[in-house]
C-alpha atoms as a PDB file:
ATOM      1  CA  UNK A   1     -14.877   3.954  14.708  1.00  0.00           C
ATOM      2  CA  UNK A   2     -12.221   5.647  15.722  1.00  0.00           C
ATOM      3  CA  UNK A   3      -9.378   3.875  18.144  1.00  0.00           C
ATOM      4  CA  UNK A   4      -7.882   6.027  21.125  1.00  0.00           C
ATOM      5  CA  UNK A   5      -4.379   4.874  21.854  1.00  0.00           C
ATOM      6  CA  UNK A   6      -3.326   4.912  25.105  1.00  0.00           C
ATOM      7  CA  UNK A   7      -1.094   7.765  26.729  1.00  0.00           C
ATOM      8  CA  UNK A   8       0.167   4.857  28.955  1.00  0.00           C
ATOM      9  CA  UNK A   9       1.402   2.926  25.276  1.00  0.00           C
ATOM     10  CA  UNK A  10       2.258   6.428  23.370  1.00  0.00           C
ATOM     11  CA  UNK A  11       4.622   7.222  26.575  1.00  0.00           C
ATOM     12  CA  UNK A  12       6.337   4.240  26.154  1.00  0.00           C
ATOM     13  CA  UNK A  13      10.582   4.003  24.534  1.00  0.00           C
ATOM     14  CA  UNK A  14       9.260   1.908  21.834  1.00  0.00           C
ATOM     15  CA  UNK A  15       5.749   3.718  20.559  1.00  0.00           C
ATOM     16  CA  UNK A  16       7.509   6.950  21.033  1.00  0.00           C
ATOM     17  CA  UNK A  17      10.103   5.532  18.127  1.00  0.00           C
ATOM     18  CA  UNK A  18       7.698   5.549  15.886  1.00  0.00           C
ATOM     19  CA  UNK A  19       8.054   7.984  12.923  1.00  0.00           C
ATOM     20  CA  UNK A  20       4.613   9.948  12.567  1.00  0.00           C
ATOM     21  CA  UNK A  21       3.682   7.555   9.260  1.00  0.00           C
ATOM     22  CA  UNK A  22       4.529   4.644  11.987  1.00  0.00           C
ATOM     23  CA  UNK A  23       1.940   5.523  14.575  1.00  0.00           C
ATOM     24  CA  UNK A  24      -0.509   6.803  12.268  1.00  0.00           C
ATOM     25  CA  UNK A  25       0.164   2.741  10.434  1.00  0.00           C
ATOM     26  CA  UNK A  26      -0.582   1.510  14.168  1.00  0.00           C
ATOM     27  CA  UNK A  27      -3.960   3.622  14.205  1.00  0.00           C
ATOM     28  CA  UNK A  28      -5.145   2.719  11.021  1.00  0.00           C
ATOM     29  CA  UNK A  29      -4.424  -0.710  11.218  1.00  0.00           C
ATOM     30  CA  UNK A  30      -6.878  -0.728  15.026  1.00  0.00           C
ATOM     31  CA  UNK A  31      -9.444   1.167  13.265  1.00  0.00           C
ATOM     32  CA  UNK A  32      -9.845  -1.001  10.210  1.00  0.00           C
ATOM     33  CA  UNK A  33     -10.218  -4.124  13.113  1.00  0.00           C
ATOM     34  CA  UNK A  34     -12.565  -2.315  14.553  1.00  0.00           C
ATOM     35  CA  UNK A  35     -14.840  -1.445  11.447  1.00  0.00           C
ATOM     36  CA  UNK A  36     -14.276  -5.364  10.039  1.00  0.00           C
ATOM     37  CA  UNK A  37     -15.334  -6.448  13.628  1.00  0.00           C
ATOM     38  CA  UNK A  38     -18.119  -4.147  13.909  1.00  0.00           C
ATOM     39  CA  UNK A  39     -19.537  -4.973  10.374  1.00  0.00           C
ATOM     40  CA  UNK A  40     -19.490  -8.388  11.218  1.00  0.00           C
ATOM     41  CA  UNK A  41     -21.109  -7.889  14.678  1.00  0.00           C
ATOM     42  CA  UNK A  42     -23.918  -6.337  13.600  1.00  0.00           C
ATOM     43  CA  UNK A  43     -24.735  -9.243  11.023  1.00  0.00           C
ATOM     44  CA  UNK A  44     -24.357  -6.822   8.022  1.00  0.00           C
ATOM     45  CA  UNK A  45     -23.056  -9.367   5.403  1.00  0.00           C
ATOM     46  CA  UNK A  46     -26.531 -11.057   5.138  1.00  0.00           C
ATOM     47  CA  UNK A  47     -26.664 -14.738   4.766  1.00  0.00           C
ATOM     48  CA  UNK A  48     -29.759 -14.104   3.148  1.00  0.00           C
ATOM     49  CA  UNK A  49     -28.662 -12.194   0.257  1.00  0.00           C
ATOM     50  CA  UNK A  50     -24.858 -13.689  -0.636  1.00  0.00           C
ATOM     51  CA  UNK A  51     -23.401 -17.125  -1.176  1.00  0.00           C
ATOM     52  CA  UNK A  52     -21.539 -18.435   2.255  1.00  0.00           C
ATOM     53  CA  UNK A  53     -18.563 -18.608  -0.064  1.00  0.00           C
ATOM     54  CA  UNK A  54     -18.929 -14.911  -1.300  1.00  0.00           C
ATOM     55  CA  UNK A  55     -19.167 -14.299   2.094  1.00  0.00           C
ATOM     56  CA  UNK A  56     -16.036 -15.985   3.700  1.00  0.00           C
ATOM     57  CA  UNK A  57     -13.998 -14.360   0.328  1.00  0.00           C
ATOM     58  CA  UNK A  58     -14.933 -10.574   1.338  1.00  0.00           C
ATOM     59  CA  UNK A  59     -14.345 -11.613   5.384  1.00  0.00           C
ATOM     60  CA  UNK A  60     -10.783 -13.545   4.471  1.00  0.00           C
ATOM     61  CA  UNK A  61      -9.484 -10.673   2.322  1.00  0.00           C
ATOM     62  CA  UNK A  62     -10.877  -7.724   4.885  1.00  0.00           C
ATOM     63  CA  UNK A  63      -9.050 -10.053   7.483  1.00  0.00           C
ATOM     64  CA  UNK A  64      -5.909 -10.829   5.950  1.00  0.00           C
ATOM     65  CA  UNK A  65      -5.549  -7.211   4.444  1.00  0.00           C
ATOM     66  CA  UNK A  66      -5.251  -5.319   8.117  1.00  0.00           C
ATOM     67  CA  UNK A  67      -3.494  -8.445   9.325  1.00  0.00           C
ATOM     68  CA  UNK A  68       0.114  -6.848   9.470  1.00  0.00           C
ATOM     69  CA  UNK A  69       0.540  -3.149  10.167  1.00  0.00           C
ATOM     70  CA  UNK A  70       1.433  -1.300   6.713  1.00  0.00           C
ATOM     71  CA  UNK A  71       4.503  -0.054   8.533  1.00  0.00           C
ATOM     72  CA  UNK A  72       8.323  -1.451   7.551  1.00  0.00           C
ATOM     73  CA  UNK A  73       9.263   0.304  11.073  1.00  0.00           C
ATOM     74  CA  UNK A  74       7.760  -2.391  12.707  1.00  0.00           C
ATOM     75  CA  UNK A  75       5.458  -5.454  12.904  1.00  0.00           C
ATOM     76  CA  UNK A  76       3.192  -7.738  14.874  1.00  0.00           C
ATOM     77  CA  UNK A  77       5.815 -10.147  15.729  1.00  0.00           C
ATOM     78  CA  UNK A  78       7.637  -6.778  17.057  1.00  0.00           C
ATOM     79  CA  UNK A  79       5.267  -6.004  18.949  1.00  0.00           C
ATOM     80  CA  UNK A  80       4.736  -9.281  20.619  1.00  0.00           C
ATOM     81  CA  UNK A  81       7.798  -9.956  21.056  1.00  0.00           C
ATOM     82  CA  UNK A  82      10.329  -7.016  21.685  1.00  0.00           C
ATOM     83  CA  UNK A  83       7.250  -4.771  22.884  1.00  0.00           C
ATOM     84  CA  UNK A  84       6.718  -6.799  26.073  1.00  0.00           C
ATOM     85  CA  UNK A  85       9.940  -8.815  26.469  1.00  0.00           C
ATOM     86  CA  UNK A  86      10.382  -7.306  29.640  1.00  0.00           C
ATOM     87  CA  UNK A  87       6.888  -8.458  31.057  1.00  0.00           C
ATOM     88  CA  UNK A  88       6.048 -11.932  32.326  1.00  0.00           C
ATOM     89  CA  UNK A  89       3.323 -14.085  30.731  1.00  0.00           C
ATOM     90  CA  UNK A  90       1.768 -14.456  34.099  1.00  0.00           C
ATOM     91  CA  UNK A  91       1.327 -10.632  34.342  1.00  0.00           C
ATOM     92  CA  UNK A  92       0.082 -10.356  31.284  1.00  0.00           C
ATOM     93  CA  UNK A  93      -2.508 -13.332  31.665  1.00  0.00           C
ATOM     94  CA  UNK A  94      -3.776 -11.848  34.464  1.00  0.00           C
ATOM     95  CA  UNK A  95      -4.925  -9.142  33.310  1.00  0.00           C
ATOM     96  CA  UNK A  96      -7.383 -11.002  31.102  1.00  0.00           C
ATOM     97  CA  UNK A  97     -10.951 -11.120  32.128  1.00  0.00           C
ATOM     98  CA  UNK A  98     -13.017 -14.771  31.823  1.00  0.00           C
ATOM     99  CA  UNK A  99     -14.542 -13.867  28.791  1.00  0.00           C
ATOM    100  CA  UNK A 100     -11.367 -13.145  26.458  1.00  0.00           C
ATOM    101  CA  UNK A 101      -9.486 -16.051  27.918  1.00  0.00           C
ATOM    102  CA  UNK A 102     -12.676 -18.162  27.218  1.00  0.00           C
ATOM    103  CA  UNK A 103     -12.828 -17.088  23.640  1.00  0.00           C
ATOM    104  CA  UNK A 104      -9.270 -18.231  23.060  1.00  0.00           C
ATOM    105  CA  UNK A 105      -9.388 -21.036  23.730  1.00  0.00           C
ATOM    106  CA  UNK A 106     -12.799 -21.637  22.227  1.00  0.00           C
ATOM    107  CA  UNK A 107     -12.256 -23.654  19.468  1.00  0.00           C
ATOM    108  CA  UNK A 108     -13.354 -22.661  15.700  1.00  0.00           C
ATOM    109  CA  UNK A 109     -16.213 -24.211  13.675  1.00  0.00           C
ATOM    110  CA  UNK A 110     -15.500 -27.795  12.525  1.00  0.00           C
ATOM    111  CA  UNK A 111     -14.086 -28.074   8.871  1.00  0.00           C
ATOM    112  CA  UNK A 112     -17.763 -29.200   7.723  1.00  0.00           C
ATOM    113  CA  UNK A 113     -19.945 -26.514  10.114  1.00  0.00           C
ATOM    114  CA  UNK A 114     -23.244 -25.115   8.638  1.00  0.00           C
ATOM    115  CA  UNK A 115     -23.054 -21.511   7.384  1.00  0.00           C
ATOM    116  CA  UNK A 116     -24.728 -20.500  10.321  1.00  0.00           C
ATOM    117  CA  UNK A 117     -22.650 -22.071  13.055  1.00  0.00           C
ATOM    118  CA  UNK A 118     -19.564 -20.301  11.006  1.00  0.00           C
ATOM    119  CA  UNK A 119     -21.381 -17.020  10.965  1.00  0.00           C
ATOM    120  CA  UNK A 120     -22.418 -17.156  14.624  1.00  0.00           C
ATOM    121  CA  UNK A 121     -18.741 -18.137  15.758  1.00  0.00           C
ATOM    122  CA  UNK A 122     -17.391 -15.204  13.540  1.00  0.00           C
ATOM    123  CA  UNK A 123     -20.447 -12.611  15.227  1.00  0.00           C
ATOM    124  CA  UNK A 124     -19.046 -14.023  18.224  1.00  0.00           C
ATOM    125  CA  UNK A 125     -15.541 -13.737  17.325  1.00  0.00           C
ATOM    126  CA  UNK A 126     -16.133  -9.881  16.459  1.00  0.00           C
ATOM    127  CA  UNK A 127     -17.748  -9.185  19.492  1.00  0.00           C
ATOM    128  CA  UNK A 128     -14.607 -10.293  21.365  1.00  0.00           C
ATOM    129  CA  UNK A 129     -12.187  -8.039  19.260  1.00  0.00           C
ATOM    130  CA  UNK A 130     -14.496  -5.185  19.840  1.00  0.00           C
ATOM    131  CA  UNK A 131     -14.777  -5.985  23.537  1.00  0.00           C
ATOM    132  CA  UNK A 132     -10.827  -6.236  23.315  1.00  0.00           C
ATOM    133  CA  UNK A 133     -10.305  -3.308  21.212  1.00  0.00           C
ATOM    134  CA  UNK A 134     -12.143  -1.080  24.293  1.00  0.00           C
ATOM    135  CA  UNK A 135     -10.026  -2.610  27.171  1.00  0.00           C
ATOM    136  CA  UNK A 136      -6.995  -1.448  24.995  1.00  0.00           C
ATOM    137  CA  UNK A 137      -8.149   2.300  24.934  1.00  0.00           C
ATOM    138  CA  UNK A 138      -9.335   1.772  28.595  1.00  0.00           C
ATOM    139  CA  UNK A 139      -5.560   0.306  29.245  1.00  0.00           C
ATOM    140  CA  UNK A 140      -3.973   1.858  32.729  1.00  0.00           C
ATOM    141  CA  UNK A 141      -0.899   0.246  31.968  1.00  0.00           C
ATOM    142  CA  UNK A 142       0.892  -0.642  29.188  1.00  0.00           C
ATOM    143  CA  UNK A 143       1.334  -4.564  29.988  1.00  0.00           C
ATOM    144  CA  UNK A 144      -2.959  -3.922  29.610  1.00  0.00           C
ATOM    145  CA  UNK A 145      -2.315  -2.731  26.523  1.00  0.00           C
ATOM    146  CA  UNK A 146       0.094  -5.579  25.204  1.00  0.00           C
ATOM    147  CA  UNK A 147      -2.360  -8.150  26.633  1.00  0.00           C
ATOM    148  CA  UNK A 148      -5.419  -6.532  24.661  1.00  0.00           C
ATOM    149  CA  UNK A 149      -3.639  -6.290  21.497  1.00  0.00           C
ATOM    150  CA  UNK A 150      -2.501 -10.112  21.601  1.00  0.00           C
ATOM    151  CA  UNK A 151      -5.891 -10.708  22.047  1.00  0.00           C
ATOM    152  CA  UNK A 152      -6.766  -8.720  19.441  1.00  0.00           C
ATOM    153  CA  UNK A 153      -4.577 -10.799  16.833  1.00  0.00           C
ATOM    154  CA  UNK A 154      -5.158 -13.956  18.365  1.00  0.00           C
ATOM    155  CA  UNK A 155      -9.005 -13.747  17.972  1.00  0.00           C
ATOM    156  CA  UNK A 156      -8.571 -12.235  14.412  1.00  0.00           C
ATOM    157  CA  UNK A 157      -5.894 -15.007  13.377  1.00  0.00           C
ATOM    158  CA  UNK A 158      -8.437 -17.639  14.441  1.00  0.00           C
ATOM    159  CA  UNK A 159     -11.215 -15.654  12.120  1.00  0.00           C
ATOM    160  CA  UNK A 160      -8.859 -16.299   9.255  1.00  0.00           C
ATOM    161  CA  UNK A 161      -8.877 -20.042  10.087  1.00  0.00           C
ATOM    162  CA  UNK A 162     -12.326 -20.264  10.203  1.00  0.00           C
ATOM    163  CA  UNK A 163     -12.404 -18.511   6.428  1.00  0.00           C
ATOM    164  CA  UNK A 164      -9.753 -21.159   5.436  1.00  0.00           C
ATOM    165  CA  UNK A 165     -11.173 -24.176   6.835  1.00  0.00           C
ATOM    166  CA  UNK A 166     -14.547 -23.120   4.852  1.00  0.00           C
ATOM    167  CA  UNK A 167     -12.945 -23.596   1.830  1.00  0.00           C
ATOM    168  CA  UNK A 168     -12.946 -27.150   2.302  1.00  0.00           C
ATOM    169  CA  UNK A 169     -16.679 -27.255   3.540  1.00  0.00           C
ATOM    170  CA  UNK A 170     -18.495 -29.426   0.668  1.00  0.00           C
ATOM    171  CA  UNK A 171     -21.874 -28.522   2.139  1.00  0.00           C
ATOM    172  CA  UNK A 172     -21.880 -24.995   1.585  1.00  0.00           C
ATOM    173  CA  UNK A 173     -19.639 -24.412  -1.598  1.00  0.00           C
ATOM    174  CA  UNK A 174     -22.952 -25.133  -4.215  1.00  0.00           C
ATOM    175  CA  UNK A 175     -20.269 -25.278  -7.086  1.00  0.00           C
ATOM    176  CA  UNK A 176     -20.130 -29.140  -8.858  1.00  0.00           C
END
């Protein structure tokens, strides 16, 4: 899928800094989101036909792979922090529909979930960076698209904890 960014981001001091291997870092790193997401949405990594564990490994290392842009220009923390340092968290919140700030604060899958409960969360979880992933190309303003891409990592991040806390989950790991 590809990801439209913004004029109302591309515009701005800081995006506009960007060397071209910068943006294009930027792009690729919202498009590989979007295909993890997607793939995970639509229930492609059967249950059926893989071990949980086998599972969780391919979704951890997809995750953790596109978790940091592949840019030394800048970063995530850069963009959460110097990106919107000039915008109040109360703007920003606001601009977050029920559903996204529901997600956040859903909480993950306990350490000892089923394999299904974990899969449904993370089909869940995908649909949320997806539904994220179009409000930031819808953006109309840039503290839209700040908001969208926190959510974006924030959702993600808590995917990774759900593949971590899995490797603790005696009930699904079939190895003595």
């Amino acid at each position: 899928m590809s990801i439209s960014i913004p004029i109302v981001l591309t515009e701005r001091p800081e995006f506009e800094s960007l060397s071209q291997e910068g943006a294009d870092a930027f792009a690729q790193r919202l498009r590989a989101i979007s295909e993890i997401a997607m793939e995970l949405a639509a229930d492609d990594r059967s249950i059926s036909s893989r071990s949980f564990l086998d599972i969780i490994n391919d979704v951890e290392l997809d995750i953790s792979i596109h978790q940091e842009y592949r840019s030394p220009e800048f970063s995530r923390w850069l963009v959460h922090s110097s990106w919107v340092f000039e915008v109040a968290a109360a703007n920003m919140a606001k601009e977050l529909d029920a559903d996204l700030l529901s997600f956040i604060d859903r909480p993950e899958p306990g350490m000892m979930a089923r394999a299904e409960e974990c899969f449904e969360w993370l089909k869940i979880a995908s649909k949320t960076v997806l539904n994220a992933l179009d409000k930031f190309q819808n953006s109309i303003s840039s503290i839209q698209c700040f908001c969208f891409l926190l959510v974006v990592d924030i959702v993600f991040s808590k995917m990774l904890v759900v593949c971590y806390k899995s490797r603790f989950n005696a009930a699904v790991d079939t190895r003595d």
